[in-house]
PDB file of N, CA and C in Angstrom:
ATOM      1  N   UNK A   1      17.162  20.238  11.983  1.00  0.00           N
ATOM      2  CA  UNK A   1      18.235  19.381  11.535  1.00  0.00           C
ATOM      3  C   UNK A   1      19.548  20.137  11.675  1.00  0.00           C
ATOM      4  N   UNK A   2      20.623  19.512  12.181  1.00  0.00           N
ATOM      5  CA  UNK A   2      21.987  20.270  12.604  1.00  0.00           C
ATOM      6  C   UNK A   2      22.629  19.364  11.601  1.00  0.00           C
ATOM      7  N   UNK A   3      23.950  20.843  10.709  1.00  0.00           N
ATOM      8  CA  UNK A   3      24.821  20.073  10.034  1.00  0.00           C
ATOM      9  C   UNK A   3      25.667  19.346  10.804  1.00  0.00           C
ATOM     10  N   UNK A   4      26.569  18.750  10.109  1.00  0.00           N
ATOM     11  CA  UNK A   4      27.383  17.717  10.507  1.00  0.00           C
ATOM     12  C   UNK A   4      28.633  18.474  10.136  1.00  0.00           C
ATOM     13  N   UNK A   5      29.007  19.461  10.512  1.00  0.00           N
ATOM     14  CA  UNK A   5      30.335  20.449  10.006  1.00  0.00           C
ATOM     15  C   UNK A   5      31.014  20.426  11.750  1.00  0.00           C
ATOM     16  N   UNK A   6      32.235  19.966  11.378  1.00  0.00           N
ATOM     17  CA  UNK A   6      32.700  19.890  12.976  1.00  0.00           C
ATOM     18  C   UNK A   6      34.285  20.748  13.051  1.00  0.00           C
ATOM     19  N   UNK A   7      34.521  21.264  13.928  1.00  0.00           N
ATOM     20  CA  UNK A   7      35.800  22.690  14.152  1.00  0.00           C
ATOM     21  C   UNK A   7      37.094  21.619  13.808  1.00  0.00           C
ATOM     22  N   UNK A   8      38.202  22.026  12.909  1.00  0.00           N
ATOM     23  CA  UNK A   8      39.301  21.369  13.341  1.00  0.00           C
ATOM     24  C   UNK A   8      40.100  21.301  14.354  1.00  0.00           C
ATOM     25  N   UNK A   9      39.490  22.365  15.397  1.00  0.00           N
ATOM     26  CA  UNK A   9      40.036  22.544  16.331  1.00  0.00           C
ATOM     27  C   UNK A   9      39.197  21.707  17.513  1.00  0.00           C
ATOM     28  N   UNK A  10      38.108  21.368  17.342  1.00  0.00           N
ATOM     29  CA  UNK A  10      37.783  20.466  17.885  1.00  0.00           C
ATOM     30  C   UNK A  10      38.138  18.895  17.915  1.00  0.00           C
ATOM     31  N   UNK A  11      38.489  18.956  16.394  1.00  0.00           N
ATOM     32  CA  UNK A  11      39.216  17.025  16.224  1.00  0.00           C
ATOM     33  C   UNK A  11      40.540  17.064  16.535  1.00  0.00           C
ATOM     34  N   UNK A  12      41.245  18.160  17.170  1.00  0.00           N
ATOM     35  CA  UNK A  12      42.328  18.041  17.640  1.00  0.00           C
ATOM     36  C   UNK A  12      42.408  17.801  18.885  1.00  0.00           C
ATOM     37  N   UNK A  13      41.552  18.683  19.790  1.00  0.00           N
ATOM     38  CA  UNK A  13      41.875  18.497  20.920  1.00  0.00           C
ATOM     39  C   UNK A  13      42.015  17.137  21.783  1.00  0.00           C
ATOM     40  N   UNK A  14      43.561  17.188  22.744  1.00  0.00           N
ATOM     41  CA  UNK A  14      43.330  16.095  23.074  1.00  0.00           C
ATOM     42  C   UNK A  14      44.471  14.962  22.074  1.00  0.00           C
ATOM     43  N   UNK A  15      44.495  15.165  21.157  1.00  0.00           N
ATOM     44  CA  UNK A  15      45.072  14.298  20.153  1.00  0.00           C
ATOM     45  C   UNK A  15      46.594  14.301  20.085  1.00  0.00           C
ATOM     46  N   UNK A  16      46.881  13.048  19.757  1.00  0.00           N
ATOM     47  CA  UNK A  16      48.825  13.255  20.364  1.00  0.00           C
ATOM     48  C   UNK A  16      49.458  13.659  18.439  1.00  0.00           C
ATOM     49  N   UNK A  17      50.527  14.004  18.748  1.00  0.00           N
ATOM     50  CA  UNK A  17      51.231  14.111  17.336  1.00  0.00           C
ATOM     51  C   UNK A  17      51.102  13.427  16.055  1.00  0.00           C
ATOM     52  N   UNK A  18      51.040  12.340  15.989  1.00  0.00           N
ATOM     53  CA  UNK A  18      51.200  11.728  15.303  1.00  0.00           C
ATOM     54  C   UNK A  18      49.997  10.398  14.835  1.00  0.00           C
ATOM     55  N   UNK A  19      48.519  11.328  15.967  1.00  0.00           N
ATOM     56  CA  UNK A  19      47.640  10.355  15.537  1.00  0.00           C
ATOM     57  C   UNK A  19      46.859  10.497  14.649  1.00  0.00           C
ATOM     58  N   UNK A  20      46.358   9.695  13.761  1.00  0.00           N
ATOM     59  CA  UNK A  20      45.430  10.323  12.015  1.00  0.00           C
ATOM     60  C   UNK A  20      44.364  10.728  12.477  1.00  0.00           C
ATOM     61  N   UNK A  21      43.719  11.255  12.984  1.00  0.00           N
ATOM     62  CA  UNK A  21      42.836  11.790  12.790  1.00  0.00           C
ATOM     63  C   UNK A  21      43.275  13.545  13.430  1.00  0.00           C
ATOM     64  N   UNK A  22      44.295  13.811  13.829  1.00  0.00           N
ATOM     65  CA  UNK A  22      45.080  14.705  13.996  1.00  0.00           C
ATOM     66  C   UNK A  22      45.824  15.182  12.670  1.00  0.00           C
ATOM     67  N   UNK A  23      46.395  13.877  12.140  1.00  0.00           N
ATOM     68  CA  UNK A  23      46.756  14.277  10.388  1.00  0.00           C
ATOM     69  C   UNK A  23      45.761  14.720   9.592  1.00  0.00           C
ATOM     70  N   UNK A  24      44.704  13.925   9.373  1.00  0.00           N
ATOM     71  CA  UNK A  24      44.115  14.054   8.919  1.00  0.00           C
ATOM     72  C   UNK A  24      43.264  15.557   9.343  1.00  0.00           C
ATOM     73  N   UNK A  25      42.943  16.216   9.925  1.00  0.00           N
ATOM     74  CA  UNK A  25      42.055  17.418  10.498  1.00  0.00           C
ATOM     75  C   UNK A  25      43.595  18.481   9.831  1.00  0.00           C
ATOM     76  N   UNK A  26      44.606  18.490   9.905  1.00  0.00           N
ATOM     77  CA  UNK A  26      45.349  19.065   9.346  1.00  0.00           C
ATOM     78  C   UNK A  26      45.683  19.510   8.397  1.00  0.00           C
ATOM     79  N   UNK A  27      45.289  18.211   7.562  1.00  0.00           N
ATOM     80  CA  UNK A  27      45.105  18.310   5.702  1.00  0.00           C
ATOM     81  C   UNK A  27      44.053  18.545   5.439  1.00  0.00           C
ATOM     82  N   UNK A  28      42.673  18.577   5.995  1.00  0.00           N
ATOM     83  CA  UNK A  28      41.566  18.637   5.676  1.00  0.00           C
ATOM     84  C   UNK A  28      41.074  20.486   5.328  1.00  0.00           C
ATOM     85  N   UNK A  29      40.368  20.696   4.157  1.00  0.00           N
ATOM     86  CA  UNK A  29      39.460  21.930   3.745  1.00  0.00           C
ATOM     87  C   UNK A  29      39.314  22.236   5.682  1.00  0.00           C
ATOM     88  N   UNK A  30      38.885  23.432   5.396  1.00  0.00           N
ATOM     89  CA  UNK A  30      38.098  23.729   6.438  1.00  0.00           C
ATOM     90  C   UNK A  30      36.660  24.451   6.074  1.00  0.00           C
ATOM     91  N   UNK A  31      35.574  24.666   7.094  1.00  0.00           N
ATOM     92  CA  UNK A  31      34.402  25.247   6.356  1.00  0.00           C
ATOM     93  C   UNK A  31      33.985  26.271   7.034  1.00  0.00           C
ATOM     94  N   UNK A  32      33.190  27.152   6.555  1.00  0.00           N
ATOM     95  CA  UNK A  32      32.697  28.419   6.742  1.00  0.00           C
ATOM     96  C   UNK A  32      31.973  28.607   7.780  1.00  0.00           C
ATOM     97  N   UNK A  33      31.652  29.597   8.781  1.00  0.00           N
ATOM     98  CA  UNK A  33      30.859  29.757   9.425  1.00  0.00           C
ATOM     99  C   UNK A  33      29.629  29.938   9.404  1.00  0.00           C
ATOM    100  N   UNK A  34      29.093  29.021   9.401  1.00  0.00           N
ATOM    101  CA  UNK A  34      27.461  29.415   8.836  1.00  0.00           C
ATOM    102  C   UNK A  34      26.680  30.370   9.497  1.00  0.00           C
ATOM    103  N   UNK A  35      26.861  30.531  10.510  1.00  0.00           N
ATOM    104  CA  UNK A  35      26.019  31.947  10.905  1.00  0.00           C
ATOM    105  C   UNK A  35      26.065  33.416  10.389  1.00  0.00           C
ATOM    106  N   UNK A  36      27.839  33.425  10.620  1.00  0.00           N
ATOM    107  CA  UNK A  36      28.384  34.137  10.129  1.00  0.00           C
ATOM    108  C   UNK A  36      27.878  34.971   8.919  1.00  0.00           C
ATOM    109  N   UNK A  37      28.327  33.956   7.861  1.00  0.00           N
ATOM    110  CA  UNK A  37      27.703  34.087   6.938  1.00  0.00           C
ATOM    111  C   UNK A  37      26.358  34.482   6.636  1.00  0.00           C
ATOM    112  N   UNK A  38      25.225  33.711   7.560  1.00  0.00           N
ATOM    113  CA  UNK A  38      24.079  34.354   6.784  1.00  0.00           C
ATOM    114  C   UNK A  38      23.745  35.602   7.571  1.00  0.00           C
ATOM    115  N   UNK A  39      24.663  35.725   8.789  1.00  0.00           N
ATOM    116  CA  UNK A  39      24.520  37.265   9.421  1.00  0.00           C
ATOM    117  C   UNK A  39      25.184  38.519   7.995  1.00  0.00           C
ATOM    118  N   UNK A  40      26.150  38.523   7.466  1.00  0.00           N
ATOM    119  CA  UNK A  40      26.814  38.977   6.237  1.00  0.00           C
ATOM    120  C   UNK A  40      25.465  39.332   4.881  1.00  0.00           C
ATOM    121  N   UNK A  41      24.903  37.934   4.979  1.00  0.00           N
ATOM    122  CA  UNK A  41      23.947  37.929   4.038  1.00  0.00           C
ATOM    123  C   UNK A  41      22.557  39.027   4.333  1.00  0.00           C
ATOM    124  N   UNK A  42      22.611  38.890   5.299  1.00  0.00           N
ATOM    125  CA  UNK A  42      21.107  39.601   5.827  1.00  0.00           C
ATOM    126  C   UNK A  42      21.327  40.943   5.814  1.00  0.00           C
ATOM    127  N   UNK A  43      22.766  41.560   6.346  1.00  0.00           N
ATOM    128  CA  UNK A  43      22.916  42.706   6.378  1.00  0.00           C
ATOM    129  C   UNK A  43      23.130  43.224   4.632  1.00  0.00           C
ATOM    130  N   UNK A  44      23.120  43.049   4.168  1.00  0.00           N
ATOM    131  CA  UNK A  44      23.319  43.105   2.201  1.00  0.00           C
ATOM    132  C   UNK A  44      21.961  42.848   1.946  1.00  0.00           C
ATOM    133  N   UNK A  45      21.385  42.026   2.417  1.00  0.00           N
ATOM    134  CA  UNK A  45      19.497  42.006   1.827  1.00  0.00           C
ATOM    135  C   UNK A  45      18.999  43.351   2.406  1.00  0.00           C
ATOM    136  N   UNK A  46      19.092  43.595   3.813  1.00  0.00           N
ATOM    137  CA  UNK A  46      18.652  44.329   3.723  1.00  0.00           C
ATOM    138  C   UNK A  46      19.164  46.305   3.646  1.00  0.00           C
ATOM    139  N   UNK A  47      20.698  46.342   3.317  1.00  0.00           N
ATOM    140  CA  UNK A  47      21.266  47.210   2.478  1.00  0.00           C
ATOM    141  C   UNK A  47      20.263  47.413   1.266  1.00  0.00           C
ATOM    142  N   UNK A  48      20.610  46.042   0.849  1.00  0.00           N
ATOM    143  CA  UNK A  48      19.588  45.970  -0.830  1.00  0.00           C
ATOM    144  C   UNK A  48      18.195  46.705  -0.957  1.00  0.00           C
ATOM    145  N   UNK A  49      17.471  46.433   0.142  1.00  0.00           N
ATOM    146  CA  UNK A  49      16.727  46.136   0.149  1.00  0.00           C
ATOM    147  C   UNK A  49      15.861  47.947   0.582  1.00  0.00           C
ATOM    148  N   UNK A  50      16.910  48.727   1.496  1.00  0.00           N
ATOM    149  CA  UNK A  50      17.080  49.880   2.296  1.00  0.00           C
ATOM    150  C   UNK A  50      17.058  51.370   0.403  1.00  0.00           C
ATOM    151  N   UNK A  51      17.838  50.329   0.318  1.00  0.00           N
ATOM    152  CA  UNK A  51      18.685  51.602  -1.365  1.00  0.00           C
ATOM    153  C   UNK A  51      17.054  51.403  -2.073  1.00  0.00           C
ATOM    154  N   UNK A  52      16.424  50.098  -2.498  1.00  0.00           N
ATOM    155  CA  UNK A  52      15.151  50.610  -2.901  1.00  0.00           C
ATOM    156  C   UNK A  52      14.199  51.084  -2.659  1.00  0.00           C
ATOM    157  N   UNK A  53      14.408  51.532  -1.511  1.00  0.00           N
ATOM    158  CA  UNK A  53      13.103  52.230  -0.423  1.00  0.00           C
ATOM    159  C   UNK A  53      13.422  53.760  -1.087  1.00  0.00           C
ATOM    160  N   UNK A  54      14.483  54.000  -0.337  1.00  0.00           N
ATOM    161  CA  UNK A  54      15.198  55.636  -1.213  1.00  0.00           C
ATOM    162  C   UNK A  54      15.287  55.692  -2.706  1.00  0.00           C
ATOM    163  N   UNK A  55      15.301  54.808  -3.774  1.00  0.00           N
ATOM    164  CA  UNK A  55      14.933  55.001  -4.896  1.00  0.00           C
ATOM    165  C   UNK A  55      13.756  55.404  -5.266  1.00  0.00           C
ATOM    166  N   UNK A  56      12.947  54.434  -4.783  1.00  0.00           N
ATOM    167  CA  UNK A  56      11.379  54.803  -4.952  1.00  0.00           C
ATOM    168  C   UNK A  56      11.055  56.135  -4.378  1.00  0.00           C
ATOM    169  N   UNK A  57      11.098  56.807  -3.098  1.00  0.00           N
ATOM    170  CA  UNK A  57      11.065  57.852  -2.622  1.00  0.00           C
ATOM    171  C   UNK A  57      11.765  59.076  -4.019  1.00  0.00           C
ATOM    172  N   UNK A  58      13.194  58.439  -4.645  1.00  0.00           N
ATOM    173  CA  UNK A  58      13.345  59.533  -5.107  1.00  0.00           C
ATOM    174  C   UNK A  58      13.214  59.460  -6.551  1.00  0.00           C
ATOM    175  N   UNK A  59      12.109  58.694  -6.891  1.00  0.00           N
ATOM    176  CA  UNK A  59      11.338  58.651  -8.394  1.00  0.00           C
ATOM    177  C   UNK A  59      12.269  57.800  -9.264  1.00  0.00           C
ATOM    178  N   UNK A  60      13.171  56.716  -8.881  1.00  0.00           N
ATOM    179  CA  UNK A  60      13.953  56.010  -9.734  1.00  0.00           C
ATOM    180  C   UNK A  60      13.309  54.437  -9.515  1.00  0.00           C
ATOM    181  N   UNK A  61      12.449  54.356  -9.891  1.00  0.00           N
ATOM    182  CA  UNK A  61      11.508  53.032 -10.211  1.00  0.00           C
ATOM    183  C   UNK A  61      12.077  52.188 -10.750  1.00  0.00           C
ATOM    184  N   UNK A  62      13.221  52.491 -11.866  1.00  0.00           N
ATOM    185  CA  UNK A  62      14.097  51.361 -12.150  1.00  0.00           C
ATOM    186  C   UNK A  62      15.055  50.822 -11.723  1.00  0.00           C
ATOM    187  N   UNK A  63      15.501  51.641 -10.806  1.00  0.00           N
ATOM    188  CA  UNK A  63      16.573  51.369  -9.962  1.00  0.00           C
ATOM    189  C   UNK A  63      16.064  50.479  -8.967  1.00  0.00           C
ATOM    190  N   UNK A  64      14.857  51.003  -8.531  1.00  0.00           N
ATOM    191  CA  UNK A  64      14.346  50.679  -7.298  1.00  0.00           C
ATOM    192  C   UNK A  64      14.209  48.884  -7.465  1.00  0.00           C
ATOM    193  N   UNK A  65      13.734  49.173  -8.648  1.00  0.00           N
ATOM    194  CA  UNK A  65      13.366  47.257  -8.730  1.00  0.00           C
ATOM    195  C   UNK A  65      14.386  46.625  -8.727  1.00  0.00           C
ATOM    196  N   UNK A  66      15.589  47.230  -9.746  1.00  0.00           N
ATOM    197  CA  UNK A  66      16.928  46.475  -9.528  1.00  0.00           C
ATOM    198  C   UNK A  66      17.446  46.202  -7.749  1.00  0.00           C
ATOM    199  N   UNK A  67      17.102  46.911  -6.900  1.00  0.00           N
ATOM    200  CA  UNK A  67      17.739  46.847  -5.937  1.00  0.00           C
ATOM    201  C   UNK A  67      16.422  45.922  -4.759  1.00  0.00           C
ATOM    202  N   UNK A  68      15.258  45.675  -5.388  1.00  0.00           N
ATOM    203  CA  UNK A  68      14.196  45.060  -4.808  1.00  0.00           C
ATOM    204  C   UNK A  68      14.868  43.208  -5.495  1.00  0.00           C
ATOM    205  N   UNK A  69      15.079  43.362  -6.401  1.00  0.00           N
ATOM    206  CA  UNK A  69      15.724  41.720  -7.309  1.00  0.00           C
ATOM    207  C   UNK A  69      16.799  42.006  -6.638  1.00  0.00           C
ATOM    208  N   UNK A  70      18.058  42.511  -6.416  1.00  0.00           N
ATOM    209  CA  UNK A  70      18.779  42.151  -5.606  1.00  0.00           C
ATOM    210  C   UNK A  70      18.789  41.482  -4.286  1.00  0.00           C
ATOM    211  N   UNK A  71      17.776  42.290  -3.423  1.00  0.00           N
ATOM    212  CA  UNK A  71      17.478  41.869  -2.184  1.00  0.00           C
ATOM    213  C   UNK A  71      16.686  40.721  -2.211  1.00  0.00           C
ATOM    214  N   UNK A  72      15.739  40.208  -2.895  1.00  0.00           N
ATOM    215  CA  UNK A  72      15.321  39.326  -3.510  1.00  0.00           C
ATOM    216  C   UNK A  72      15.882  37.697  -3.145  1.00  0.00           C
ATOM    217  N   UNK A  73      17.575  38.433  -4.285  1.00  0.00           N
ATOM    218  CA  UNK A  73      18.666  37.380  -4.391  1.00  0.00           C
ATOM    219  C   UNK A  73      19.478  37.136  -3.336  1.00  0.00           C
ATOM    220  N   UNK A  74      19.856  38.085  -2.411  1.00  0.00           N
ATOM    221  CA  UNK A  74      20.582  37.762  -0.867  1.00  0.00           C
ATOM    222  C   UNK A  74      19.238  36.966  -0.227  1.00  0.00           C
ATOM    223  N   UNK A  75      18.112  36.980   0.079  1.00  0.00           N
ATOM    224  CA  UNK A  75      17.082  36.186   0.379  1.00  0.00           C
ATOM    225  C   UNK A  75      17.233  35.095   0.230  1.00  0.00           C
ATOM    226  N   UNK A  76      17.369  34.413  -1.209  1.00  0.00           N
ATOM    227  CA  UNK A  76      16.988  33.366  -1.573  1.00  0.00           C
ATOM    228  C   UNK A  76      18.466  33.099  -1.149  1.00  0.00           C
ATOM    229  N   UNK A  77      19.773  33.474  -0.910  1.00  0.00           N
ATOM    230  CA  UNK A  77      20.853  32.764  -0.748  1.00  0.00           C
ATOM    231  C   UNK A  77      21.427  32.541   0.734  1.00  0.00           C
ATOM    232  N   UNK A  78      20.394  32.938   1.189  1.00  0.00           N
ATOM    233  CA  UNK A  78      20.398  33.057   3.083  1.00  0.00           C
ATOM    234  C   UNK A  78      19.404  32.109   3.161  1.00  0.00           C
ATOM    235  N   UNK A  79      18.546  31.815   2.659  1.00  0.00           N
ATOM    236  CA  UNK A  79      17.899  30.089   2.585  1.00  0.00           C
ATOM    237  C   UNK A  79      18.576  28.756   2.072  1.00  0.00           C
ATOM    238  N   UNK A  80      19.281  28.995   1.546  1.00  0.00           N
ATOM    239  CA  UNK A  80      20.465  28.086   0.870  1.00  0.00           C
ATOM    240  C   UNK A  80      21.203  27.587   1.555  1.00  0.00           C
ATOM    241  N   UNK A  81      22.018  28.669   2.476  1.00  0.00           N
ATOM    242  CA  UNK A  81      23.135  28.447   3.634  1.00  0.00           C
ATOM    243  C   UNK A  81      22.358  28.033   4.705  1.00  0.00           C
ATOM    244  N   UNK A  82      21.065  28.117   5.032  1.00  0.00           N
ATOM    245  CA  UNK A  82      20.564  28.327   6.700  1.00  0.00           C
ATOM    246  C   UNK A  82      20.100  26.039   6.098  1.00  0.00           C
ATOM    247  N   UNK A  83      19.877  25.639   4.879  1.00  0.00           N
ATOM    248  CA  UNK A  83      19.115  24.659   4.542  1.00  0.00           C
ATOM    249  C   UNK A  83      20.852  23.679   4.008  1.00  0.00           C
ATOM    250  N   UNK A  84      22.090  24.280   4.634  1.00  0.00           N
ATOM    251  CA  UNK A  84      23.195  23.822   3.936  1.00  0.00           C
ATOM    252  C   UNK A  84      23.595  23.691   2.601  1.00  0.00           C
ATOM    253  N   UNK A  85      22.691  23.766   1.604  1.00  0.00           N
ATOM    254  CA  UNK A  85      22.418  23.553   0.102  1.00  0.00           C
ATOM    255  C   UNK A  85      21.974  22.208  -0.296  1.00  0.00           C
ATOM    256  N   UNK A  86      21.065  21.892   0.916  1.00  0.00           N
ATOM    257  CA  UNK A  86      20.430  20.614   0.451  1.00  0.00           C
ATOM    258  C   UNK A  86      18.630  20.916   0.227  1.00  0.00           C
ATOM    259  N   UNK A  87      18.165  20.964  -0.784  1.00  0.00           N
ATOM    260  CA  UNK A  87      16.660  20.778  -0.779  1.00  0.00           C
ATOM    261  C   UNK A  87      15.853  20.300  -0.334  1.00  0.00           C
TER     262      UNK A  87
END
């Protein structure tokens, strides 16, 4: 399934001055790069994910888990973005 997120620079092109949907793409939010993003995300999971390997190695078991639930949590939020935040 492909979102429906389209470039403002795409609803421009082509479009004369003063036509609305040219206004309109002007005033409009713009949205995030979704790849982007879950490329950002992945590299932090598995940062996260890297620091509890070396915890455990260096006898900090509590740390280690904190940084295993972290990575955990970039996981579950790189399923979120890749699913748009629809269930």
């Amino acid at each position: 399934m492909s979102d429906d997120l389209i470039s403002r620079k795409a609803l421009m092109e082509g479009r004369v001055e003063n036509d609305p949907v040219r206004i309109a793409a002007m005033c409009a939010d713009t949205a995030f790069n979704k790849e982007k993003v879950i490329e950002e995300l992945k590299a932090w999971e598995k940062a996260s994910h890297d620091a509890g390997i070396q915890s455990k190695y260096a006898g900090l078991d509590g740390k280690a888990s904190e940084y295993y639930q972290e990575s955990r949590a970039y996981h579950r939020a790189i399923e979120i973005v890749e699913k748009g935040g629809i269930e």
